[in-house]
C-alpha atoms as a PDB file:
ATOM      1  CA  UNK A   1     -15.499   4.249  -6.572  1.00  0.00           C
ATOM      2  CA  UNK A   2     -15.065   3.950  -3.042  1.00  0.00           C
ATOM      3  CA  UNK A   3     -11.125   2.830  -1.341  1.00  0.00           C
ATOM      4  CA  UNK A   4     -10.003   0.152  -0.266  1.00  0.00           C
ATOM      5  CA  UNK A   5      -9.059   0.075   3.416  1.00  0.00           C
ATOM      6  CA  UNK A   6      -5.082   0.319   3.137  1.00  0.00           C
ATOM      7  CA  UNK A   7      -4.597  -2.521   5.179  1.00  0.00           C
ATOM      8  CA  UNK A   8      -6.383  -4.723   3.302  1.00  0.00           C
ATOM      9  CA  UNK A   9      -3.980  -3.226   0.283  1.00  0.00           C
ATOM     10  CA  UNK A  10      -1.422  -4.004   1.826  1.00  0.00           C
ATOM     11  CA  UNK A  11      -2.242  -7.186   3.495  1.00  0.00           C
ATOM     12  CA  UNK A  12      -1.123  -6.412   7.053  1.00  0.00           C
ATOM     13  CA  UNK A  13      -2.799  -6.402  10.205  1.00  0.00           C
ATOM     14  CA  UNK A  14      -4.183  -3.415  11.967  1.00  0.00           C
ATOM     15  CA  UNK A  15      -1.628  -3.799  14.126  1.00  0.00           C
ATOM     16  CA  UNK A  16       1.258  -4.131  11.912  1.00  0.00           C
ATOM     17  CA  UNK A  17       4.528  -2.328  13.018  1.00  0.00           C
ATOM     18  CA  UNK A  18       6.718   0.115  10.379  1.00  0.00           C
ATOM     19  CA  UNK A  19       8.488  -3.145   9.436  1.00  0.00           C
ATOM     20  CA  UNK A  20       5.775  -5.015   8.542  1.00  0.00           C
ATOM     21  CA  UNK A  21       4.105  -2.299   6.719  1.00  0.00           C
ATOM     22  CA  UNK A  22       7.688  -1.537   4.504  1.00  0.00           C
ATOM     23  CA  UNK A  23       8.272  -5.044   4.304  1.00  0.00           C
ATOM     24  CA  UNK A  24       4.790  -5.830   2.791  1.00  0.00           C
ATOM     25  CA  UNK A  25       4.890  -2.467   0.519  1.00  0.00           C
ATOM     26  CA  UNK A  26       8.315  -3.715  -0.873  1.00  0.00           C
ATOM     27  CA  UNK A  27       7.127  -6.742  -2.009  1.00  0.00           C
ATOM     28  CA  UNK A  28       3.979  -5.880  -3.674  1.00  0.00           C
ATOM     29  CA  UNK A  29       5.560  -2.945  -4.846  1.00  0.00           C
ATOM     30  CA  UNK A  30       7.766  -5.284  -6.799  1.00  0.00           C
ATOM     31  CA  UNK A  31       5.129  -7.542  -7.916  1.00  0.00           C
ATOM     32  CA  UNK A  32       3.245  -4.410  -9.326  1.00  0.00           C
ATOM     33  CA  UNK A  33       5.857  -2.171 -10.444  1.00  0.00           C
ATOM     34  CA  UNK A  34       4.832  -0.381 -13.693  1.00  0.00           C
ATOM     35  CA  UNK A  35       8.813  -1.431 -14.984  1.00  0.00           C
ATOM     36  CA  UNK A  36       8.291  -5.061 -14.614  1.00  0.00           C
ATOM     37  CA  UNK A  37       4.731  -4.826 -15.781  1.00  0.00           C
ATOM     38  CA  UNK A  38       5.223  -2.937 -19.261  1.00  0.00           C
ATOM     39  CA  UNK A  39       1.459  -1.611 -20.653  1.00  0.00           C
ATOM     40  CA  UNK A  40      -0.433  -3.353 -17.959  1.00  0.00           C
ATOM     41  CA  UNK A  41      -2.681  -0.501 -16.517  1.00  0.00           C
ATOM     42  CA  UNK A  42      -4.163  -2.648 -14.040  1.00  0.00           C
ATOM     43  CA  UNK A  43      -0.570  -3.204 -12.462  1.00  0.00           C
ATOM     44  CA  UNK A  44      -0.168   0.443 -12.623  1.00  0.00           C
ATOM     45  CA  UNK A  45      -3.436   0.938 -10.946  1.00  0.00           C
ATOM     46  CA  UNK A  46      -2.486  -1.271  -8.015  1.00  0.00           C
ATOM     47  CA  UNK A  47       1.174   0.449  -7.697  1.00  0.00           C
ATOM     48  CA  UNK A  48      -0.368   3.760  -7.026  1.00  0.00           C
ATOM     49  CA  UNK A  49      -2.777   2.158  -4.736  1.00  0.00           C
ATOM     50  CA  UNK A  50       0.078   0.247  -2.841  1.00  0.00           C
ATOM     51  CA  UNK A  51       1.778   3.572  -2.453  1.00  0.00           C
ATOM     52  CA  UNK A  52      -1.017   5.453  -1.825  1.00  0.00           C
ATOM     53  CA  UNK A  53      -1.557   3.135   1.091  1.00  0.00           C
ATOM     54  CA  UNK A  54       2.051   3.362   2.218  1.00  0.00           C
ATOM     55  CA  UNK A  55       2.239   7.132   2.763  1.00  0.00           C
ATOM     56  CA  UNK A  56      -0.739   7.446   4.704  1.00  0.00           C
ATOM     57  CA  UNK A  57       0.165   4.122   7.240  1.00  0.00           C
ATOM     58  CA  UNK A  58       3.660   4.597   7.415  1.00  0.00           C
ATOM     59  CA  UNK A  59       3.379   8.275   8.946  1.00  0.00           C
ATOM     60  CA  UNK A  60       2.361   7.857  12.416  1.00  0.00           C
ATOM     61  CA  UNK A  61      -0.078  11.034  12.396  1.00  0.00           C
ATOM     62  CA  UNK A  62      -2.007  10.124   9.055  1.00  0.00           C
ATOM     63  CA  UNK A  63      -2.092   6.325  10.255  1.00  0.00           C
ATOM     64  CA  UNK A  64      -3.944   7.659  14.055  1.00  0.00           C
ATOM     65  CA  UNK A  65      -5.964  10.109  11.807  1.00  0.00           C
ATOM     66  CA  UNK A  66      -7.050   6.799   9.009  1.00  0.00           C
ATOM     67  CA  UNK A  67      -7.839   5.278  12.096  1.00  0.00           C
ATOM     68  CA  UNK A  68     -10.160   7.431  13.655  1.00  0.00           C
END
Protein backbone atom coordinates (compact mmCIF):
# COMPACT_ATOMS: atom_id res chain seq x y z
CA UNK A 1 0.00 0.00 0.00
CA UNK A 2 1.54 3.03 -1.10
CA UNK A 3 1.13 6.75 1.27
CA UNK A 4 -0.69 9.24 0.96
CA UNK A 5 1.07 12.55 0.31
CA UNK A 6 0.80 14.22 3.93
CA UNK A 7 -0.60 17.19 2.63
CA UNK A 8 -3.30 15.78 1.11
CA UNK A 9 -3.79 14.06 4.84
CA UNK A 10 -3.87 16.84 6.19
CA UNK A 11 -5.65 19.01 3.81
CA UNK A 12 -3.24 21.96 3.64
CA UNK A 13 -1.46 23.52 0.97
CA UNK A 14 2.12 22.93 0.05
CA UNK A 15 2.69 26.01 1.29
CA UNK A 16 1.01 25.91 4.53
CA UNK A 17 2.84 27.63 7.51
CA UNK A 18 3.37 25.71 11.21
CA UNK A 19 -0.05 27.22 12.05
CA UNK A 20 -1.87 25.96 9.46
CA UNK A 21 -0.36 22.62 9.61
CA UNK A 22 -1.17 22.40 13.80
CA UNK A 23 -4.30 23.99 13.25
CA UNK A 24 -5.46 21.43 10.58
CA UNK A 25 -3.78 18.36 12.64
CA UNK A 26 -5.86 19.52 15.73
CA UNK A 27 -8.92 19.32 14.17
CA UNK A 28 -8.78 16.12 12.39
CA UNK A 29 -7.03 14.80 15.16
CA UNK A 30 -10.22 15.39 17.06
CA UNK A 31 -12.49 14.15 14.49
CA UNK A 32 -10.40 10.84 14.43
CA UNK A 33 -9.30 10.37 17.84
CA UNK A 34 -9.37 6.64 18.80
CA UNK A 35 -11.27 8.08 22.40
CA UNK A 36 -14.12 9.60 20.63
CA UNK A 37 -14.22 6.84 18.09
CA UNK A 38 -14.46 3.66 20.48
CA UNK A 39 -13.73 0.17 18.21
CA UNK A 40 -13.66 2.00 14.96
CA UNK A 41 -10.29 0.79 13.39
CA UNK A 42 -10.71 2.83 10.45
CA UNK A 43 -10.67 6.05 12.75
CA UNK A 44 -7.69 4.62 14.34
CA UNK A 45 -6.12 4.06 11.03
CA UNK A 46 -6.56 7.68 9.99
CA UNK A 47 -5.24 9.04 13.58
CA UNK A 48 -1.95 7.41 13.06
CA UNK A 49 -1.92 8.61 9.58
CA UNK A 50 -2.80 12.27 10.68
CA UNK A 51 0.08 12.04 13.07
CA UNK A 52 2.25 10.35 11.03
CA UNK A 53 1.83 13.26 8.68
CA UNK A 54 2.30 15.82 11.42
CA UNK A 55 5.77 14.77 12.59
CA UNK A 56 7.30 14.63 9.37
CA UNK A 57 5.71 18.39 8.08
CA UNK A 58 5.91 20.07 11.18
CA UNK A 59 9.85 19.58 11.54
CA UNK A 60 11.38 21.88 9.17
CA UNK A 61 14.28 19.34 8.11
CA UNK A 62 11.94 16.21 7.45
CA UNK A 63 9.34 18.65 5.68
CA UNK A 64 12.60 20.06 3.03
CA UNK A 65 13.70 16.33 2.96
CA UNK A 66 9.52 15.03 2.04
CA UNK A 67 9.89 17.61 -0.33
CA UNK A 68 12.73 16.75 -2.24
Amino acid sequence: MSKRDYYEVLDVARTADEAELKSAFRKLAMKYHPDRNPNDSEAEARFKELNEAYQTLSDSQKRAAYDR
